[in-house]
Protein backbone atom coordinates (compact mmCIF):
# COMPACT_ATOMS: atom_id res chain seq x y z
CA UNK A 1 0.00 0.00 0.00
CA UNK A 2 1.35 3.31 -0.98
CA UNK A 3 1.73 6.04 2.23
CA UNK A 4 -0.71 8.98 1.84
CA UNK A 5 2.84 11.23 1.62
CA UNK A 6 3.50 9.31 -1.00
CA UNK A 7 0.97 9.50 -2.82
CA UNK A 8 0.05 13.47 -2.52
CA UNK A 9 3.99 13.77 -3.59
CA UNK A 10 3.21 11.70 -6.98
CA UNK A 11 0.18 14.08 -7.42
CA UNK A 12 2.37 16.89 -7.34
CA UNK A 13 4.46 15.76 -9.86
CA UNK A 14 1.80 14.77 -11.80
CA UNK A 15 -0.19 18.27 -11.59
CA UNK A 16 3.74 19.83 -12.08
CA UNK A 17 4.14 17.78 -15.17
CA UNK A 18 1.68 18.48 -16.79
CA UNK A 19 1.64 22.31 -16.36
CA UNK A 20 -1.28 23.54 -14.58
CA UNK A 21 0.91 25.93 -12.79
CA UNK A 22 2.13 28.31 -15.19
CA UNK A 23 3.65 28.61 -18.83
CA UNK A 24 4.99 25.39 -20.77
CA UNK A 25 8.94 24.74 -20.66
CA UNK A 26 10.70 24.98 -23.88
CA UNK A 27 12.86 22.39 -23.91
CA UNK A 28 10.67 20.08 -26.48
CA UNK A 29 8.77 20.79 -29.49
CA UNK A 30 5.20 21.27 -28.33
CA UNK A 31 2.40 19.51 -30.09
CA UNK A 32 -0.98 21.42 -30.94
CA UNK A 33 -3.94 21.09 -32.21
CA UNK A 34 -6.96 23.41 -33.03
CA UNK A 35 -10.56 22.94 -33.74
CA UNK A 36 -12.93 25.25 -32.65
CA UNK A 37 -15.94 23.82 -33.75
CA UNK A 38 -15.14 20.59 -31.24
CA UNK A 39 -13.69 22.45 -28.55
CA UNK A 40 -15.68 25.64 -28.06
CA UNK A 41 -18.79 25.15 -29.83
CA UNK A 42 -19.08 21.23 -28.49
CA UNK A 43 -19.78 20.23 -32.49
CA UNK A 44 -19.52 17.12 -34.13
CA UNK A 45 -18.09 14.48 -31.83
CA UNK A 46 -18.12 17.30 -29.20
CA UNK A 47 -15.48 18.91 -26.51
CA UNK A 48 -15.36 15.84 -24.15
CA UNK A 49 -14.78 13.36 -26.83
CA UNK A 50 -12.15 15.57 -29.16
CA UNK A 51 -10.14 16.27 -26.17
CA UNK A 52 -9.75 12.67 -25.17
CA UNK A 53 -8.80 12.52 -28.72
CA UNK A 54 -6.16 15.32 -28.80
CA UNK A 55 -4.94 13.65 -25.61
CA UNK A 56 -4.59 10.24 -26.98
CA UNK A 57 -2.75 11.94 -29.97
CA UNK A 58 -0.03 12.56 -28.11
CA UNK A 59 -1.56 16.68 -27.92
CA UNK A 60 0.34 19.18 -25.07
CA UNK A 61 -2.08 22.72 -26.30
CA UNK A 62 -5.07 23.54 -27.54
CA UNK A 63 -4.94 26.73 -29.83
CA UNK A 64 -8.64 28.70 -29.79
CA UNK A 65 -9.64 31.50 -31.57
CA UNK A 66 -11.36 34.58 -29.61
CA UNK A 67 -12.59 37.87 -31.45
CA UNK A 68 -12.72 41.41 -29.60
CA UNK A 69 -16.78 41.48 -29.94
CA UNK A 70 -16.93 38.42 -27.68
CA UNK A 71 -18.56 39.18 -24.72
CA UNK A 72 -19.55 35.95 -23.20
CA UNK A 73 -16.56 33.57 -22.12
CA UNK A 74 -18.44 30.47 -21.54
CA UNK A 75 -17.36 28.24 -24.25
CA UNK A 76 -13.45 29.47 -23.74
CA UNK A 77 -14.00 29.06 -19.63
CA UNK A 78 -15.37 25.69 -20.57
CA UNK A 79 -12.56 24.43 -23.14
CA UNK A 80 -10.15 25.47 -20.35
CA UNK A 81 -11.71 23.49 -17.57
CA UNK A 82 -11.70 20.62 -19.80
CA UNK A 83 -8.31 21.03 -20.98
CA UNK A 84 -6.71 21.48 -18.14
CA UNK A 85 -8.87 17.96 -16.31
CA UNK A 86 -6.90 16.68 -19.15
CA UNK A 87 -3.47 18.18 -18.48
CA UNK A 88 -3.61 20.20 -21.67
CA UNK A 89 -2.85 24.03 -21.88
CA UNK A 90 -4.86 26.14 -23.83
CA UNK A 91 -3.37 29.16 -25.92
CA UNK A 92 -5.69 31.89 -27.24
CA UNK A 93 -5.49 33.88 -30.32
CA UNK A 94 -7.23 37.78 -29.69
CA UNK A 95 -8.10 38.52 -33.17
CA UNK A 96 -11.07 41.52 -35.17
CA UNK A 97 -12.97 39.19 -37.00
CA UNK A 98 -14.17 39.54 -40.64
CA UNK A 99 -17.72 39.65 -41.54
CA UNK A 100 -17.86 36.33 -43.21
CA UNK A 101 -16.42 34.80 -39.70
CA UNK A 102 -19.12 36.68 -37.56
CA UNK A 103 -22.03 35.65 -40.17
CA UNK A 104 -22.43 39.12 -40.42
CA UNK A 105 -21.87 42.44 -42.64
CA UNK A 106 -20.35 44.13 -39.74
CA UNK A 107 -16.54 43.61 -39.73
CA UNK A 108 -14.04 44.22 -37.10
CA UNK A 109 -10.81 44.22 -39.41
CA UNK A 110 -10.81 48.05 -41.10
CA UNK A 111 -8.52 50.27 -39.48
CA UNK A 112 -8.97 48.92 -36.21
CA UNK A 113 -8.41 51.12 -33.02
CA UNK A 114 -5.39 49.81 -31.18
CA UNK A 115 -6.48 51.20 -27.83
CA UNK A 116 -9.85 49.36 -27.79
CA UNK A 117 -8.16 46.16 -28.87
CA UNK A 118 -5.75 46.64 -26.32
CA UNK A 119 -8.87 46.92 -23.82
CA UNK A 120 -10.25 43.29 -25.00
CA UNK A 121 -6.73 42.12 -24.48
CA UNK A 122 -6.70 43.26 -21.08
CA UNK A 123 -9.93 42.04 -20.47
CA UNK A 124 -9.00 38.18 -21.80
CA UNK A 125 -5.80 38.40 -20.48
CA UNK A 126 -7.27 39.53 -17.09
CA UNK A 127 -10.60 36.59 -17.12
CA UNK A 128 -8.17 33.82 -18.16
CA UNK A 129 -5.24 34.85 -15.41
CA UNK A 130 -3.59 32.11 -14.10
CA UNK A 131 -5.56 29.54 -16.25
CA UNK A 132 -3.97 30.59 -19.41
CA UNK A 133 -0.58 32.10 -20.52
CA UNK A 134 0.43 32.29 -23.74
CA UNK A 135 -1.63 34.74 -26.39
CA UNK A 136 -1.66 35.83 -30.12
CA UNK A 137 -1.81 38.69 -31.29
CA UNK A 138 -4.64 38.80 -34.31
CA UNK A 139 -4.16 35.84 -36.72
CA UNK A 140 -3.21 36.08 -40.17
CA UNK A 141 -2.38 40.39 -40.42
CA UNK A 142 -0.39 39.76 -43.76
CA UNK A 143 -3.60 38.08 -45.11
CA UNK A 144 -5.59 40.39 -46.93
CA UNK A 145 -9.10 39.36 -45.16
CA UNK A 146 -7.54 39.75 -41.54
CA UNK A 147 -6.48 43.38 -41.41
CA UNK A 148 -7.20 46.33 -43.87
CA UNK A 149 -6.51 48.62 -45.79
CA UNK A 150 -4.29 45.68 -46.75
CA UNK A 151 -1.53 48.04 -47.90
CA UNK A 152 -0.90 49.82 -44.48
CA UNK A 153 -1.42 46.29 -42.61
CA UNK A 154 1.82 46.38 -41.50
CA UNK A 155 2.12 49.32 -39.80
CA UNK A 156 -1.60 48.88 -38.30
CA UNK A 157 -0.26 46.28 -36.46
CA UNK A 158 2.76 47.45 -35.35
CA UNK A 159 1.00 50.21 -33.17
CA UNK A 160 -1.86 46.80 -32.65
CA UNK A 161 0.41 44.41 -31.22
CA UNK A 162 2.74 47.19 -29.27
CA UNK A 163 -0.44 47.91 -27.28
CA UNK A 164 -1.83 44.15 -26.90
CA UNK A 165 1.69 42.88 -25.80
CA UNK A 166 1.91 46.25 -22.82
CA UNK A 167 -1.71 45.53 -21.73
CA UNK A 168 -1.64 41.38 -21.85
CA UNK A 169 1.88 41.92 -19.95
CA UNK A 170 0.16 44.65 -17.15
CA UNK A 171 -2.10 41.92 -16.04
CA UNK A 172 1.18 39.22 -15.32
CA UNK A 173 4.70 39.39 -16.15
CA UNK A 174 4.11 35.55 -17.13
CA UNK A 175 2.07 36.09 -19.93
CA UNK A 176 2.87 34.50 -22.80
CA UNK A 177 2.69 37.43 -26.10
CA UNK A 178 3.29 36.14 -29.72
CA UNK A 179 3.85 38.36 -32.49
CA UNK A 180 2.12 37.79 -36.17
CA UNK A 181 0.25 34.39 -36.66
CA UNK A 182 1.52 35.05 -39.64
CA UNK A 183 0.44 33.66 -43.22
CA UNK A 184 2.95 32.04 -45.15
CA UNK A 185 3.34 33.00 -48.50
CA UNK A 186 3.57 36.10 -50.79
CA UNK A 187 0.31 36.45 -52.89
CA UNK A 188 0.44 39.77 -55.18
CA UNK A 189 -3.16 41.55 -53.55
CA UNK A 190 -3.49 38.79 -51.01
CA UNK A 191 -1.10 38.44 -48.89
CA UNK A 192 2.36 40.20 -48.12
CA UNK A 193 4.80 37.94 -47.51
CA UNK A 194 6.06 37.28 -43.72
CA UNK A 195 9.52 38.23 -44.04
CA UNK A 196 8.19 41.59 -45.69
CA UNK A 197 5.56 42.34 -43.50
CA UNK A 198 8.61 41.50 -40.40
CA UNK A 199 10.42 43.93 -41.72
CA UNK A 200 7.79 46.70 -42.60
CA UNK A 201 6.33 45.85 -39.25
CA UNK A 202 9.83 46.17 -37.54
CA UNK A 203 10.86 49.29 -39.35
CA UNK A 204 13.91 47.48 -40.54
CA UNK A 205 15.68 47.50 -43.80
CA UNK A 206 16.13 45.08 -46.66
CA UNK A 207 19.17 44.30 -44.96
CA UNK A 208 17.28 43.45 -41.21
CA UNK A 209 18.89 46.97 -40.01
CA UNK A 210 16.88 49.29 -37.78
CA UNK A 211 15.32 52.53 -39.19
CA UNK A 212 16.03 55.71 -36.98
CA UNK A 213 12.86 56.80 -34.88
CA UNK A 214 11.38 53.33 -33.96
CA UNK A 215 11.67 51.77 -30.79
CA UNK A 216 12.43 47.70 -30.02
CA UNK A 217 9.71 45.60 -30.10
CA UNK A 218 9.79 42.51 -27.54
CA UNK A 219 8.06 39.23 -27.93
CA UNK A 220 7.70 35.70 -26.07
CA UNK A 221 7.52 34.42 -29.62
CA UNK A 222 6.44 34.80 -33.58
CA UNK A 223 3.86 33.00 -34.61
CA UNK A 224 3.78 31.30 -38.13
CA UNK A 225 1.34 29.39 -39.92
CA UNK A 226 3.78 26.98 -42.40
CA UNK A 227 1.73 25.62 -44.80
CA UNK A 228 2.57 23.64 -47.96
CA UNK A 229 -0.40 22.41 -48.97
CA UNK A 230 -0.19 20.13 -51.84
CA UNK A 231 3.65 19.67 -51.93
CA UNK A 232 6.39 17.70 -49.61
CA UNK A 233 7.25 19.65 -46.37
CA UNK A 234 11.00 19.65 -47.47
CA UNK A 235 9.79 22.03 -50.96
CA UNK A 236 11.93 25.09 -50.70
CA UNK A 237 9.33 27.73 -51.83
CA UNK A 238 10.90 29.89 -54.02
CA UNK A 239 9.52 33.23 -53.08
CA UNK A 240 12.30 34.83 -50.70
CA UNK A 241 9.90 36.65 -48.65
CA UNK A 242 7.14 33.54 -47.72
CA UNK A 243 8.34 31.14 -45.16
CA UNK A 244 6.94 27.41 -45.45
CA UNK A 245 7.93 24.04 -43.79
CA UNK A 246 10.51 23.80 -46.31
CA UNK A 247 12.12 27.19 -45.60
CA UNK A 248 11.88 27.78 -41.79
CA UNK A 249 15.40 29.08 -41.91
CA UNK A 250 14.44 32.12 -43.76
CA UNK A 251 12.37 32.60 -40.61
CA UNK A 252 15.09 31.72 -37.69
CA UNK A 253 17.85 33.46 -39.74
CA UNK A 254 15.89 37.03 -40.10
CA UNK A 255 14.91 36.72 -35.93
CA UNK A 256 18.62 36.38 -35.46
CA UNK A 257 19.54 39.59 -37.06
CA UNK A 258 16.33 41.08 -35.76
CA UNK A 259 17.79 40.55 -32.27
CA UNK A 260 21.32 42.38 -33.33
CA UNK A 261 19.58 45.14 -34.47
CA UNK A 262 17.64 44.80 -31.36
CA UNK A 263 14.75 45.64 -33.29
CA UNK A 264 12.58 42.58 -32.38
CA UNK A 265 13.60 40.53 -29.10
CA UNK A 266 12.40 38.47 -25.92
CA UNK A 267 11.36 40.75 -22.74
CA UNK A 268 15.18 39.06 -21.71
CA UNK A 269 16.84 40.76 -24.91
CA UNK A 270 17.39 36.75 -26.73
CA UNK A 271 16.54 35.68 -29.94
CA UNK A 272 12.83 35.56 -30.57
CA UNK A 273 11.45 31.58 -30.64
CA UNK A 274 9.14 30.41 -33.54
CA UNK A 275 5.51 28.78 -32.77
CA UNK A 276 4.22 27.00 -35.88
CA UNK A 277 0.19 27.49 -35.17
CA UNK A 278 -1.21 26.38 -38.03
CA UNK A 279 -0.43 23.18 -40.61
CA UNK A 280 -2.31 20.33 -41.56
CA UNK A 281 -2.66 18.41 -45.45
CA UNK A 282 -6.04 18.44 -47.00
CA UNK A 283 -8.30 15.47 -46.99
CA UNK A 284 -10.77 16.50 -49.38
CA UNK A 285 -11.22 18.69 -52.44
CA UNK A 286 -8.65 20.01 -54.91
CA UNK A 287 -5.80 19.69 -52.68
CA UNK A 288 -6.77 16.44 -51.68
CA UNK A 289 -3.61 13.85 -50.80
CA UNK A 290 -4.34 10.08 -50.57
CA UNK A 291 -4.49 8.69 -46.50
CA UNK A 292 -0.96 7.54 -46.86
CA UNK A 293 0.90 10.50 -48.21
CA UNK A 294 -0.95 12.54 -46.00
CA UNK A 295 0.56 10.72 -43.02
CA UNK A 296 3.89 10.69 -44.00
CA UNK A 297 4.37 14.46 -45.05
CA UNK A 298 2.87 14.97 -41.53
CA UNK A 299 5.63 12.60 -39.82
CA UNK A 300 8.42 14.59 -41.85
CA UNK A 301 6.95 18.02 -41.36
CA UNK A 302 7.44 17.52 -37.64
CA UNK A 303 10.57 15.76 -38.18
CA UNK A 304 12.03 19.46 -39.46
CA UNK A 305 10.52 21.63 -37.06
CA UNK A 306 11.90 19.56 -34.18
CA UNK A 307 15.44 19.19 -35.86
CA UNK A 308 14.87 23.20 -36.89
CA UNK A 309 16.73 25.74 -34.07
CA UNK A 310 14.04 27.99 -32.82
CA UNK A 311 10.87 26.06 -32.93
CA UNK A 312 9.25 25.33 -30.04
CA UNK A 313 5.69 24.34 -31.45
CA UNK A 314 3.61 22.96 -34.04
CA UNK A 315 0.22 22.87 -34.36
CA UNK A 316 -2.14 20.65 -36.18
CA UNK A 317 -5.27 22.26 -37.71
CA UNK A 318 -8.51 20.66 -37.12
CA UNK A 319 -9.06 17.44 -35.67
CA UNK A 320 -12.64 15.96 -37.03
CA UNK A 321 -13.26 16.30 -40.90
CA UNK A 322 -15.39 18.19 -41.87
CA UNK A 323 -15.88 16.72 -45.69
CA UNK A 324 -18.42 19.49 -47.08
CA UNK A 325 -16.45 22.41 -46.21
CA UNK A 326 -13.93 24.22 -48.39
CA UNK A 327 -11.65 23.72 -45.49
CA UNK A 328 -11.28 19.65 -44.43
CA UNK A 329 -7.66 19.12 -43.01
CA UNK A 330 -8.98 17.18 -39.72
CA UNK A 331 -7.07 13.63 -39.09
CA UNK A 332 -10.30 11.59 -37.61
CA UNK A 333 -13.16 10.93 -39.30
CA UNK A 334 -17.06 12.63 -38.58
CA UNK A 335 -17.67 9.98 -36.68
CA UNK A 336 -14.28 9.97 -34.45
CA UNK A 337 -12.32 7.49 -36.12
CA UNK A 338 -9.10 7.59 -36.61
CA UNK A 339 -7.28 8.32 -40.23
CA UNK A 340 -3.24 7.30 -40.79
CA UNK A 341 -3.12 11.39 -40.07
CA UNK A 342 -3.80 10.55 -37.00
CA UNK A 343 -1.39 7.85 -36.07
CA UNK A 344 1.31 9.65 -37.77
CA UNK A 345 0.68 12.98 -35.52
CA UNK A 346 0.80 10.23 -32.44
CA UNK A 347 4.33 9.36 -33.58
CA UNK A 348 5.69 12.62 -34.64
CA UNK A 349 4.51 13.26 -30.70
CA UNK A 350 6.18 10.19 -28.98
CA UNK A 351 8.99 11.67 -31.08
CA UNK A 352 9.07 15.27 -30.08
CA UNK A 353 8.90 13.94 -26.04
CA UNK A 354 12.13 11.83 -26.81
């Protein structure tokens, strides 16, 4: 029979282990995964179920979405309870939301007033305190549905993400604040690229060096979203400015020079980390990839961001299918079955522990 001591000392590791006393350690690759419909609207297989799931995957965070109109936390304070039963973190992403996310014509994303976003930061940051630590600042900026007039985007959220990061930070010093949730790739009228938008953002040259009149930016982290869609995670995208799988070192090589220039650093003056939030392979429609492919980009996609310098996380997007949307990059079926997706993210898991 094990002594009570014993066995409240086993709890503690347990409960010290799994992180539900502050911020995650970065000495492995985390493993993510985000679904929103499943864990904050309780859809398809519902919250209970897809965090078992995520669990059994091999799953360390939870990435959720929250927009600034939000006014009821219930589904986030829910998700969070959950998670954390489960010894999962979750990590939110504070984000104006288009019209055609909100079902509506009004739209959060034109010109947006940094002072009231900094207010709904403040107001997360200060609901969620000491249940969760680690926040994004808007996703997707570069993309031009996220943040307009797209031209100016990058200097929108420079004077954004300077006043999210101060008022997330005023609540506690062990906040979490990650710069961009960036998209990855340069579309001419779509997107800017993420190394441009960096460096527009940063007030920094072509050459990474600091313009005269702007001040240092600090950061827990930047935020990327690394997708290759159709092609092998080791393609080297040709476009010097978009980051992918393929090309992370673009990425970890311009947050070097960044922190020489000391025009982007951590709160401790070190070289910024990289959190991959977003990736996933398509399981239906044009950019469809048979089961087995599927599974094995996955395994080497997380085979280079834990062998890449910098990376501390990657996150898989969507867990259930969701076969009639444009969108379907989920690695268990509708009814909660497992795809080879699935096994491989368990794997590329076990992996990033070791």
């Amino acid at each position: 029979m094990i002594p009570p001591s014993r066995i409240a000392t086993l709890c503690l590791a347990v409960a010290v282990f799994f992180g539900a006393a502050g911020p995650a350690s970065a000495d492995r690759l985390e493993v993510g995964v985000q679904d929103d419909g499943v864990f904050l609207h309780d859809s398809g297989i519902g919250r209970e179920a897809g965090l078992d799931r995520a669990r059994q995957m091999g799953a360390t965070h939870i990435r959720a979405g929250i927009d600034w109109q939000t006014r009821n936390f219930s589904a986030h304070d829910a998700l969070v309870s959950a998670a954390a039963a489960r010894g999962l973190r979750v990590q939110l992403t504070l984000t104006p939301a288009p019209g055609w996310v909100k079902r509506s014509r009004r739209t959060d994303i034109y010109k947006p007033k940094p002072g009231a976003f900094a207010a709904f930061a403040r107001r997360v940051a200060r609901h969620f305190r000491g249940r969760v630590f680690r926040y994004s600042v808007m996703n997707e900026p570069n993309w031009h549905a996220w943040l307009r007039p797209h031209r100016s985007a990058p200097r929108l959220y420079r004077a954004i993400y300077r006043r999210a990061f101060a008022a997330i930070k005023s609540v506690s010093r062990r906040n979490q604040v990650l710069f961009g949730e960036l998209a990855p790739h340069h579309k001419p009228r779509l997107s800017i690229g993420p190394l441009q938008f960096m460096r527009e953002a940063l007030c920094v040259n072509s050459r990474w060096r600091k313009r005269r009149g702007c001040k240092p930016l600090r950061a827990d982290g930047l935020a990327l979203h690394p997708y290759e869609f159709s092609r092998r995670p080791t393609y080297r995208y040709p476009n010097r400015d978009s980051v992918t799988i393929g090309t992370l070192g673009r990425l970890t090589s311009a947050l070097r020079m960044l922190r020489r220039t000391r025009a982007l650093m951590t709160p401790r003056g070190g070289t910024v980390p990289v959190y991959l939030t977003e990736f996933g392979y398509f399981a239906s429609g044009k950019r469809r990839l048979p089961a087995s492919r599927r599974a094995a980009y996955i395994r080497q996609a997380y085979r280079i961001a834990r062998r890449t310098r910098g990376v501390r996380q990657l996150v898989q997007y969507q867990l259930v299918q969701t076969p009639r949307a444009k969108w379907n990059t989920g690695v268990l079926r509708p009814s909660g079955r497992p795809e080879r997706a699935f096994f491989a993210l368990r794997r590329a898991a076990a992996a990033a522990r070791r």
